[in-house]
Protein backbone atom coordinates (compact mmCIF):
# COMPACT_ATOMS: atom_id res chain seq x y z
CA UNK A 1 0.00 0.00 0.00
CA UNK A 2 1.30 3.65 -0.41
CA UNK A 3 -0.10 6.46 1.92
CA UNK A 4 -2.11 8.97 0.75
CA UNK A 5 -0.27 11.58 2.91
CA UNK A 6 3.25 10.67 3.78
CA UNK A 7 4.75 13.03 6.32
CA UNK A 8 8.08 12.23 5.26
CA UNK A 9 7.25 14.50 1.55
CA UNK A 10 4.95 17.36 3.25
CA UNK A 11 5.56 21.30 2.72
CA UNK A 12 6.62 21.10 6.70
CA UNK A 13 8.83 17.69 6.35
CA UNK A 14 10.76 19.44 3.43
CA UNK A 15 10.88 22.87 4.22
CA UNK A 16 12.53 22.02 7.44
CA UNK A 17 15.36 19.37 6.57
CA UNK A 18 16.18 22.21 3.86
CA UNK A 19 16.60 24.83 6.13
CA UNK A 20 18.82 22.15 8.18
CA UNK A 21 20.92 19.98 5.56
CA UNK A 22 20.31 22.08 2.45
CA UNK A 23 21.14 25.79 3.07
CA UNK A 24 17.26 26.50 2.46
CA UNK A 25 17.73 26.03 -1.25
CA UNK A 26 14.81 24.69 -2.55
CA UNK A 27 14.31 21.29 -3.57
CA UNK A 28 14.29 19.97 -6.98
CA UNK A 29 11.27 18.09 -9.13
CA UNK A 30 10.96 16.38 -12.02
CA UNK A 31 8.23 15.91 -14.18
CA UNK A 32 9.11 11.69 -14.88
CA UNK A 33 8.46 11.35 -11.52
CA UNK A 34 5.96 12.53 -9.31
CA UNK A 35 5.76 12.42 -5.17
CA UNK A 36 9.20 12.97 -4.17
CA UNK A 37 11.70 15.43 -4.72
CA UNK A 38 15.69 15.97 -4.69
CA UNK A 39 18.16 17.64 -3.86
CA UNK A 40 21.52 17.39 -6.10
CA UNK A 41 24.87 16.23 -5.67
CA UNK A 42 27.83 18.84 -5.67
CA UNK A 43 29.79 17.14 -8.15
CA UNK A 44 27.97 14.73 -10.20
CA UNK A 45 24.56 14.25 -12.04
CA UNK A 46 23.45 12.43 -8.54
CA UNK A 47 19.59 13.33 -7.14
CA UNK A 48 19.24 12.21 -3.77
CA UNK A 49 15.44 12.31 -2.13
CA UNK A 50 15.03 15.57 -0.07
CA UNK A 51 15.19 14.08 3.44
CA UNK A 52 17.82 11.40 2.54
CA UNK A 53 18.02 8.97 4.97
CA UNK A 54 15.80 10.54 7.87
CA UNK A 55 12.81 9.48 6.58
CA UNK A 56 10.90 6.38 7.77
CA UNK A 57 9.64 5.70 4.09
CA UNK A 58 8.45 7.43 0.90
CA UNK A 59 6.89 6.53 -2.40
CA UNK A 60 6.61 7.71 -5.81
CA UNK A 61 5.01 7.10 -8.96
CA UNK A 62 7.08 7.58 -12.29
CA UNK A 63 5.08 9.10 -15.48
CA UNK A 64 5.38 7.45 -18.97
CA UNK A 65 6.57 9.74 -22.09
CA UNK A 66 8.67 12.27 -19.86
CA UNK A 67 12.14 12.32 -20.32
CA UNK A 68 14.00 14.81 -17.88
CA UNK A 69 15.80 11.67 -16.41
CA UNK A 70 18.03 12.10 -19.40
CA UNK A 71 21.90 12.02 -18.49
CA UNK A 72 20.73 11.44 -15.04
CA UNK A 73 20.90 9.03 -11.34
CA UNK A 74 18.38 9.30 -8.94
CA UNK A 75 18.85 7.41 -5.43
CA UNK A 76 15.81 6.92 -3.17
CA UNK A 77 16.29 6.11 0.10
CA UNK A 78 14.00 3.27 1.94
CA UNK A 79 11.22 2.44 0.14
CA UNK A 80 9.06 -0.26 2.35
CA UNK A 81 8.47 -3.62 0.28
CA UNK A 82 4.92 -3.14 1.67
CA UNK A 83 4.45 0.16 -0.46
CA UNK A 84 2.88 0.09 -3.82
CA UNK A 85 5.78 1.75 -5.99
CA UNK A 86 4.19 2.10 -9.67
CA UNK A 87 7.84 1.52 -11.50
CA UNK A 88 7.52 1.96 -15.07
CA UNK A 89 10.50 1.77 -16.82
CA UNK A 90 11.06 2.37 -20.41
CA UNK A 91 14.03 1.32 -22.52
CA UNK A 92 16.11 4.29 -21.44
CA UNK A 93 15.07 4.98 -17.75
CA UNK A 94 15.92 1.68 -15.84
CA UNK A 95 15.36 0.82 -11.86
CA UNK A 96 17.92 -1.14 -9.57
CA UNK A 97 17.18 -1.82 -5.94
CA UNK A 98 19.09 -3.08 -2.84
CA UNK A 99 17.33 -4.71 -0.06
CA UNK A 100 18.34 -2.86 3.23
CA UNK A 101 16.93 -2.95 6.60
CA UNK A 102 14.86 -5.58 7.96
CA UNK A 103 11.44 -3.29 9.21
CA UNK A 104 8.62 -4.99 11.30
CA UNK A 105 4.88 -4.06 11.87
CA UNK A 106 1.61 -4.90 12.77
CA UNK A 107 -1.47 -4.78 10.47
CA UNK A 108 -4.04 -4.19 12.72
CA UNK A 109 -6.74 -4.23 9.80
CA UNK A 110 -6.75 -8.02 11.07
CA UNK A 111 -8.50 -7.33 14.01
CA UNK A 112 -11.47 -5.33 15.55
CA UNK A 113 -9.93 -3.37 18.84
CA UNK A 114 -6.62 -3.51 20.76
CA UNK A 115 -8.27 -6.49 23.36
CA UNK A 116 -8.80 -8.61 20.03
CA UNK A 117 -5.39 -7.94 18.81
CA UNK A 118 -3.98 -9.13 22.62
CA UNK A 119 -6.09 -12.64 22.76
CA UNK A 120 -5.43 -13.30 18.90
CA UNK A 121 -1.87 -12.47 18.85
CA UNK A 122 -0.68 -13.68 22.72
CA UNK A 123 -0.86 -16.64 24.12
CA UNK A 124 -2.85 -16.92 27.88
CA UNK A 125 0.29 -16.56 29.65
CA UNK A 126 1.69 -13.74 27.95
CA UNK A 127 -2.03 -11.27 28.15
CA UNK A 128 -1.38 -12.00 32.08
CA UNK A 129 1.91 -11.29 32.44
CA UNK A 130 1.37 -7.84 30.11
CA UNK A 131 -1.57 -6.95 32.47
CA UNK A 132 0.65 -7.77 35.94
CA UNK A 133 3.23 -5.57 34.41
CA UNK A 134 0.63 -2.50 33.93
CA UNK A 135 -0.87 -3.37 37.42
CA UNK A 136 2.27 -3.32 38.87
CA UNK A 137 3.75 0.00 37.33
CA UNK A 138 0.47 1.67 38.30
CA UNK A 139 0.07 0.56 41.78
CA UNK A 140 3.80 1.39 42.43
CA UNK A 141 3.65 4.94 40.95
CA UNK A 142 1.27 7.95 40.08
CA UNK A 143 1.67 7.10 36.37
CA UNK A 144 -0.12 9.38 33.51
CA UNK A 145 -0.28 8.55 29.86
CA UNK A 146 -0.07 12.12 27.70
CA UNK A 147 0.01 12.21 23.14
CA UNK A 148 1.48 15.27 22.24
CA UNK A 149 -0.18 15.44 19.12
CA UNK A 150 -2.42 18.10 17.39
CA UNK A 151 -2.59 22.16 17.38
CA UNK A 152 -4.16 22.33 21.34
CA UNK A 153 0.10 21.28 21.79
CA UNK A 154 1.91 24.10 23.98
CA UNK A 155 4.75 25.10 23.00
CA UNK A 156 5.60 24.80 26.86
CA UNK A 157 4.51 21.48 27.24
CA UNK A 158 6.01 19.92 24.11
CA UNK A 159 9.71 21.80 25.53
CA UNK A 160 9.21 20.03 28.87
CA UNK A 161 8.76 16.67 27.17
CA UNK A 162 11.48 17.19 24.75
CA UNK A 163 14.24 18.13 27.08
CA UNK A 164 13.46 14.83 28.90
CA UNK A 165 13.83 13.06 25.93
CA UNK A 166 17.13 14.02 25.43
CA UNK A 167 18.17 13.26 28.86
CA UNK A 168 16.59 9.92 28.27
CA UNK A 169 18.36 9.27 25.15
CA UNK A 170 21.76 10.44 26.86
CA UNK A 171 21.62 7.96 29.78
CA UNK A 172 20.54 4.73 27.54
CA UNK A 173 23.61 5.48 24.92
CA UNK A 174 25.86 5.97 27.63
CA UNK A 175 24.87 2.72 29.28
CA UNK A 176 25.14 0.90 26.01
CA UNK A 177 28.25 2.74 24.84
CA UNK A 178 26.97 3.48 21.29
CA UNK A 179 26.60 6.39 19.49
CA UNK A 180 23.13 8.46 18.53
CA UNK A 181 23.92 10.31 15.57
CA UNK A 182 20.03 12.81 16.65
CA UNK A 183 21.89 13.30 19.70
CA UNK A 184 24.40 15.24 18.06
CA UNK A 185 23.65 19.28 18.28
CA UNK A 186 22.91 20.10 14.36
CA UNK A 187 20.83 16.97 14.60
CA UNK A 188 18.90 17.62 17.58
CA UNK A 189 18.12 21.37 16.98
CA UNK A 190 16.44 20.13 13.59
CA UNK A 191 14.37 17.65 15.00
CA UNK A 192 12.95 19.96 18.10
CA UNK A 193 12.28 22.01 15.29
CA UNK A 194 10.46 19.62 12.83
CA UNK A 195 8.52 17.22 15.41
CA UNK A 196 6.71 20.56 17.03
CA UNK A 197 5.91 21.32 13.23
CA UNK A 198 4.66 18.68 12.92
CA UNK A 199 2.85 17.81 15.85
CA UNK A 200 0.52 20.97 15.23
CA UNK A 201 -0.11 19.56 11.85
CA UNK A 202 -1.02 16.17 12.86
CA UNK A 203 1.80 14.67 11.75
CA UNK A 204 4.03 13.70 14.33
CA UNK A 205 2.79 12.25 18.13
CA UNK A 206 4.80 12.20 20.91
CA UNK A 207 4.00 9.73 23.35
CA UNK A 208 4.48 10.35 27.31
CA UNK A 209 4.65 8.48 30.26
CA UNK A 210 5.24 9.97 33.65
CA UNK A 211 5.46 9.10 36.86
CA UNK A 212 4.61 11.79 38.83
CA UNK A 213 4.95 14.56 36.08
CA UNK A 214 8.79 13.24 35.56
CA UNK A 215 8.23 11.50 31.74
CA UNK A 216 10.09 7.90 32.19
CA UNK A 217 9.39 6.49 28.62
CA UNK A 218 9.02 9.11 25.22
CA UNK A 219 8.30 7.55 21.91
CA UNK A 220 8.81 9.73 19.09
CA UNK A 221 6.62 8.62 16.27
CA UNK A 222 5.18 10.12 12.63
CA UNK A 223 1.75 10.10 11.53
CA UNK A 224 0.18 9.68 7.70
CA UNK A 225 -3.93 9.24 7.42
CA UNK A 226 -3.41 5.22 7.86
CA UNK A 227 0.40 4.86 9.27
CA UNK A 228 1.53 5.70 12.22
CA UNK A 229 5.69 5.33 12.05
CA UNK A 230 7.90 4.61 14.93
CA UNK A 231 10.64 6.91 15.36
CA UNK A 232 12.54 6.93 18.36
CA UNK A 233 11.72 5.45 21.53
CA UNK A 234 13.73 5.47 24.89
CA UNK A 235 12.44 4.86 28.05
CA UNK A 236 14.20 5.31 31.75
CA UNK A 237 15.90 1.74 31.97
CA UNK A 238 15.67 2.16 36.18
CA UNK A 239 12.28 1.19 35.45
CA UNK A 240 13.21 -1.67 33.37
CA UNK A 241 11.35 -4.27 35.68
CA UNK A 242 8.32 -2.90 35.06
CA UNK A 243 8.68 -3.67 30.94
CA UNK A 244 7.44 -0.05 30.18
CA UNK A 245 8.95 -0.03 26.67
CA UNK A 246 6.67 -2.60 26.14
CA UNK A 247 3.20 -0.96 27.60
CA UNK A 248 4.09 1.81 25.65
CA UNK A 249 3.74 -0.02 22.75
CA UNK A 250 0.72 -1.89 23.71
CA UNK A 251 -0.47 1.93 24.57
CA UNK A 252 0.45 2.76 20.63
CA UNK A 253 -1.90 0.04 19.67
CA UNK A 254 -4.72 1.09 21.66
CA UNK A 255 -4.14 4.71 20.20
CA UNK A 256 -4.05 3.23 16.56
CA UNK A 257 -7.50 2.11 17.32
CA UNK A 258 -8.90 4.92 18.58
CA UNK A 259 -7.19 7.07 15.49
CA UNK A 260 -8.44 5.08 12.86
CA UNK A 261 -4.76 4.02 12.09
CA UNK A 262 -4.22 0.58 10.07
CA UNK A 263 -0.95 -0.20 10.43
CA UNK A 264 1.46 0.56 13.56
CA UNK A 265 4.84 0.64 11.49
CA UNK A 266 7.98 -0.31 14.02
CA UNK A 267 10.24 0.58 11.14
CA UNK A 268 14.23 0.06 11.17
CA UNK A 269 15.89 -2.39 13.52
CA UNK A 270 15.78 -5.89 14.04
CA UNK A 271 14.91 -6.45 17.84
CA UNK A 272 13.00 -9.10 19.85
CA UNK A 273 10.22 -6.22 21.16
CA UNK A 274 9.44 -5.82 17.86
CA UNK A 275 9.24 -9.74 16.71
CA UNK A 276 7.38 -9.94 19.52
CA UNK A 277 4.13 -7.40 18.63
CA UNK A 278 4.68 -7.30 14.75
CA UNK A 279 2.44 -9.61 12.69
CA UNK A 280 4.51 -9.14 9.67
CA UNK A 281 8.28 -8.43 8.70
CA UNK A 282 8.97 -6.65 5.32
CA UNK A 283 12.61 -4.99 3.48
CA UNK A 284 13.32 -1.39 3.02
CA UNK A 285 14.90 -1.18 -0.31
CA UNK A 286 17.29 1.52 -2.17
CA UNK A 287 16.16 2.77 -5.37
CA UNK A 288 18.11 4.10 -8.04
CA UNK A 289 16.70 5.13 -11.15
CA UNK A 290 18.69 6.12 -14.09
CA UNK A 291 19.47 6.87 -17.78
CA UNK A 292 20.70 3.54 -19.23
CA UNK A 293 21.87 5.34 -22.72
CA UNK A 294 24.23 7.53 -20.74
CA UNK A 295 27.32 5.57 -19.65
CA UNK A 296 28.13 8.07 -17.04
CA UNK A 297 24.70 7.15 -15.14
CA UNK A 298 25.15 4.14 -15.54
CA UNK A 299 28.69 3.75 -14.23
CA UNK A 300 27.32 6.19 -11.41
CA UNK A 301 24.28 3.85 -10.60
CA UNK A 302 26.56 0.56 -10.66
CA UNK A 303 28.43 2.27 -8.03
CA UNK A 304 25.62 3.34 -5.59
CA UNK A 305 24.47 -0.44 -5.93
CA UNK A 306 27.64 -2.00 -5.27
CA UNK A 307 28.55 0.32 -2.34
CA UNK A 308 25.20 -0.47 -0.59
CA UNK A 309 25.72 -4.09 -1.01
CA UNK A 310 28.63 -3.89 0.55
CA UNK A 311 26.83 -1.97 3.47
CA UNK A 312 24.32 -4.37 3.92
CA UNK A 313 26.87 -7.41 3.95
CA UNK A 314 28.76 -5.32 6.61
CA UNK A 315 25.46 -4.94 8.69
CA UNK A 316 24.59 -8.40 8.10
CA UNK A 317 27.73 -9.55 10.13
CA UNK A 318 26.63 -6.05 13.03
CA UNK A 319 29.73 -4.17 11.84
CA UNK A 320 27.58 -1.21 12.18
CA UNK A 321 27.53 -1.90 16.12
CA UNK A 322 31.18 -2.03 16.41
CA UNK A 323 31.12 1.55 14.43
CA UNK A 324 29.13 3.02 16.56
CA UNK A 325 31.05 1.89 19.48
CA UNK A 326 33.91 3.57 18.27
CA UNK A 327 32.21 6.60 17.17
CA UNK A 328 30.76 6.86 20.62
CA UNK A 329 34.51 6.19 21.88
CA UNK A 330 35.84 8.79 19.73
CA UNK A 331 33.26 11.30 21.47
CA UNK A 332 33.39 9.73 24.61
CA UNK A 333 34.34 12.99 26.43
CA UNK A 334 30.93 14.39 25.62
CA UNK A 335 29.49 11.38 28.22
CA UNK A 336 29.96 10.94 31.51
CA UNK A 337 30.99 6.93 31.79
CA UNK A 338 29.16 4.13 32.57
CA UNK A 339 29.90 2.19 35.79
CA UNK A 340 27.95 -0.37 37.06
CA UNK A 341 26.58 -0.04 41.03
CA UNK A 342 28.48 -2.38 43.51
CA UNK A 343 26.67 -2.67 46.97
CA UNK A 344 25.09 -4.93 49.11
CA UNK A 345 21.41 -5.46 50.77
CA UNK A 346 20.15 -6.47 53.94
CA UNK A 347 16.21 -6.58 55.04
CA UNK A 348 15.71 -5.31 58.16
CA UNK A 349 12.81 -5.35 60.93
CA UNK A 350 10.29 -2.63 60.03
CA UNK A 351 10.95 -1.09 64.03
CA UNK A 352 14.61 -0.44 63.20
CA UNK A 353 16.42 1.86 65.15
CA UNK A 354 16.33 5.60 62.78
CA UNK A 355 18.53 7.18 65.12
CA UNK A 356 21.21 9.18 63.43
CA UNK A 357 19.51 8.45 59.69
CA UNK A 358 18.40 11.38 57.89
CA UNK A 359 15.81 11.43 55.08
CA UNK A 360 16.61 11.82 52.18
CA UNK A 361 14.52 12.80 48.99
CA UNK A 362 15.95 10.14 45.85
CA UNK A 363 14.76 11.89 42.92
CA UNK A 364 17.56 14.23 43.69
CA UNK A 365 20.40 14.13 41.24
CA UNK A 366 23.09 13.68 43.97
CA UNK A 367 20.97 10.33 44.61
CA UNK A 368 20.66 8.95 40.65
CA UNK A 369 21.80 6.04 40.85
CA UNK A 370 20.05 4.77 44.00
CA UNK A 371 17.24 5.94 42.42
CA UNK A 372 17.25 2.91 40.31
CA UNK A 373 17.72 0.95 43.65
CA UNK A 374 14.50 2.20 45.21
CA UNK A 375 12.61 1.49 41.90
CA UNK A 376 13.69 -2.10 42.16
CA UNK A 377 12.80 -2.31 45.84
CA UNK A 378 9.19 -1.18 45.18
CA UNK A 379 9.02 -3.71 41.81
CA UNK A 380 10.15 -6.68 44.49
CA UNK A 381 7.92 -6.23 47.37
CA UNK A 382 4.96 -5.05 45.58
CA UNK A 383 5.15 -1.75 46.95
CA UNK A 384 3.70 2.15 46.16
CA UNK A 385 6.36 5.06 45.99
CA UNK A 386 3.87 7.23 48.24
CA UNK A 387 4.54 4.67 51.06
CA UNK A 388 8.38 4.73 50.60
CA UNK A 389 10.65 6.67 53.19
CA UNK A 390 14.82 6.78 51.96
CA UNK A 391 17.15 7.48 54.83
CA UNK A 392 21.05 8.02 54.97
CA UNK A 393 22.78 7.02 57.62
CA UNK A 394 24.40 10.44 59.05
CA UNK A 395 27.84 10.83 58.87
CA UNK A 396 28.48 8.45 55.74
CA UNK A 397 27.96 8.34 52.13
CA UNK A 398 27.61 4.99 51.50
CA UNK A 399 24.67 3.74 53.70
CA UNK A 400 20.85 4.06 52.71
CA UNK A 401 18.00 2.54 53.97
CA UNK A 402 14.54 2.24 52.16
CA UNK A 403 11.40 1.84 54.42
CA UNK A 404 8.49 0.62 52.61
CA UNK A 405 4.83 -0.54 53.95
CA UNK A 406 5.79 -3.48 54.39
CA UNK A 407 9.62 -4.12 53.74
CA UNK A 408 12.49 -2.43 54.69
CA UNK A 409 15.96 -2.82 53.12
CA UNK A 410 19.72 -1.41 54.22
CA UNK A 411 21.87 -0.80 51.50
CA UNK A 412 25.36 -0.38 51.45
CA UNK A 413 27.58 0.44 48.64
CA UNK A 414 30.88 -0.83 48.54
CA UNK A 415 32.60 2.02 46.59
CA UNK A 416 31.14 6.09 46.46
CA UNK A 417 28.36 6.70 43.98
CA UNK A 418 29.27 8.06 40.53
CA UNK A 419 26.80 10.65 40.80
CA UNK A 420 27.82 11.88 44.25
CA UNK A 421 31.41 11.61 43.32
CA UNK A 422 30.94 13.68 40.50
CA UNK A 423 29.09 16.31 42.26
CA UNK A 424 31.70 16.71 45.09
């Protein structure tokens, strides 16, 4: 199928990723073609698609009897195998295509409401173990669902949310040691500046989950009339426990529903979360269209295919892991490193003796890594964060207790905290 508006080729889409990546020259068009447009190589007769490879998928539809291809390459970036490309080639203009990245996603057409989707596509076990997890995250904190998505969007609110989602991104690179390219500053500026755009025009949603007005999980996703894309999700991995990625994305499906939305498109990336709600894999594939009378196209076109085959064998074998270790290496300055917690527990007798320990409160950013500590305390004993007391013990800065309804814990950690070593 091909959407009827793809927010990847809309006035705000291309305006803004010109202003960006393109010095605000316009893009180009071509009558041969129709739905896309370019923007040209420096040096040689080389159109790429305006967006390049930030797009989540675009389409296009090629007209007979118009010849402006002449002398000419054009490379399209990730066209879904699910799309309905209308490829007409003539004895001059010819088509090659690479199969890329693996993309997953669920066609929800096959079912009447998100409870049909749950008992038709898990088994028993699996419904009760998603509805634990969404019992247990909301009886453990004060949790609120928000879509940023439509023109009643603040400007204030959407900020909030999107300064969080950097933070968010930050601390799950840094644990995995790999590099974000959106995290870098050109990057990020453009896409604050495109997802509000978009947002107000229905085009973009950003999904929120807080806990206590602090968001803990932000999905970035685009919107077309019967798509809804995945983006770029991140959640806060101290509430990992809870599976939160996941509800989000059992949340998605509900909203797809209620939206009128077909398909729920989980795009790039091959991982298990994704095997796991997706009813159907598909291929993004490279494009290149080109004039086969002109031998410099064609030597131009042989090139972009045999380059991107040699991508896609790299990826096959995750060499694109180990590069973005090393890029992330190579910037590592930027982070602040990643060291796993050492410390031990102890459970206690709720009447313990709170002479000489001081409360403490551990959203604090002195206290964010025992943050992660607490959350794991209330995810074992069953227990709500507006029960919770955190002590330290006075006079060290190594020694915390957590004081729950019904539990208490003492924890001890054998070296200083990263984040309180940092701040002194």
């Amino acid at each position: 199928m091909s959407p009827i508006k793809n927010p990847f080729t809309s006035q705000t889409f291309v305006s803004i990723w010109l202003k960006h990546f393109n010095h605000s020259k316009e893009a180009l068009t071509f009558n041969f073609i129709e739905g896309v447009s370019f923007v040209k190589n420096k040096y040689l007769p080389l159109y790429v698609n305006t967006g390049k490879n930030l797009t989540n998928g675009i389409s296009y539809t090629l007209n007979e009897n118009k010849t402006d291809y002449r002398k000419k390459v054009f490379f399209l970036y990730d066209i879904p195998e699910y799309y309905q490309v209308n490829n007409i080639v003539t004895e001059s203009l010819k088509l090659k295509t690479t199969q890329q990245y693996k993309g997953f996603l669920v066609n929800l057409k096959k079912f009447e409401n998100s409870d049909d989707y749950l008992n038709k596509h898990f088994s028993s076990n699996s419904r009760w173990k998603i509805r634990k997890s969404k019992k247990r995250l909301e009886s453990s904190f004060n949790i609120k669902y928000d879509v940023l998505y439509g023109a009643e969007t603040t400007k204030n609110n959407f900020d909030f949310a999107f300064n969080y989602f950097n933070i968010l991104l930050k601390k799950r690179f840094t644990e995995k040691q790999i590099n974000n390219h959106y995290l870098a500053p050109r990057k990020w500026k453009y896409l604050q500046e495109l997802i509000f755009a978009m947002i107000l025009d229905k085009q973009a949603a950003l999904f929120v989950i807080s806990s206590d007005n602090t968001p803990i999980s932000i999905y970035l996703n685009f919107v077309s009339d019967k798509i809804l894309y995945s983006a770029l999700p991140v959640f806060d991995t101290d509430y990992s426990k809870f599976n939160v990625g996941y509800l989000d994305n059992l949340k998605h499906i509900e909203w797809c529903f209620e939206n009128n939305i077909e398909i729920f498109d989980f795009s790039k990336g091959d991982y298990d979360y994704k095997k796991r709600l997706a009813n159907k894999e598909y291929r993004f594939n490279f494009h290149i269209l080109y004039d086969a009378k002109s031998i410099r196209a064609k030597v131009i076109a042989n090139g972009i295919l045999l380059f991107f085959k040699i991508k896609q064998k790299l990826r096959d074998k995750n060499m694109h892991i180990i590069f973005h270790k090393i890029v992330y290496f190579l910037k590592g300055k930027k982070y602040n490193k990643y060291t796993p917690l050492d410390f031990e527990t102890e459970k206690l007798d709720p009447n313990f003796n709170k002479e000489k320990l001081i409360p403490i409160d551990f959203n604090e950013q002195e206290y964010a890594e025992l943050k992660k500590i607490v959350i794991d305390f209330l995810y074992k004993n069953s227990e709500s964060v507006n029960n919770v007391v955190v002590f330290k013990l006075e006079d060290s800065i190594n020694t915390f207790y957590i004081k729950g309804n019904k539990t208490t814990e003492k924890i001890v950690f054998n070296k200083l905290l990263n984040s309180i070593s940092n701040n002194n």
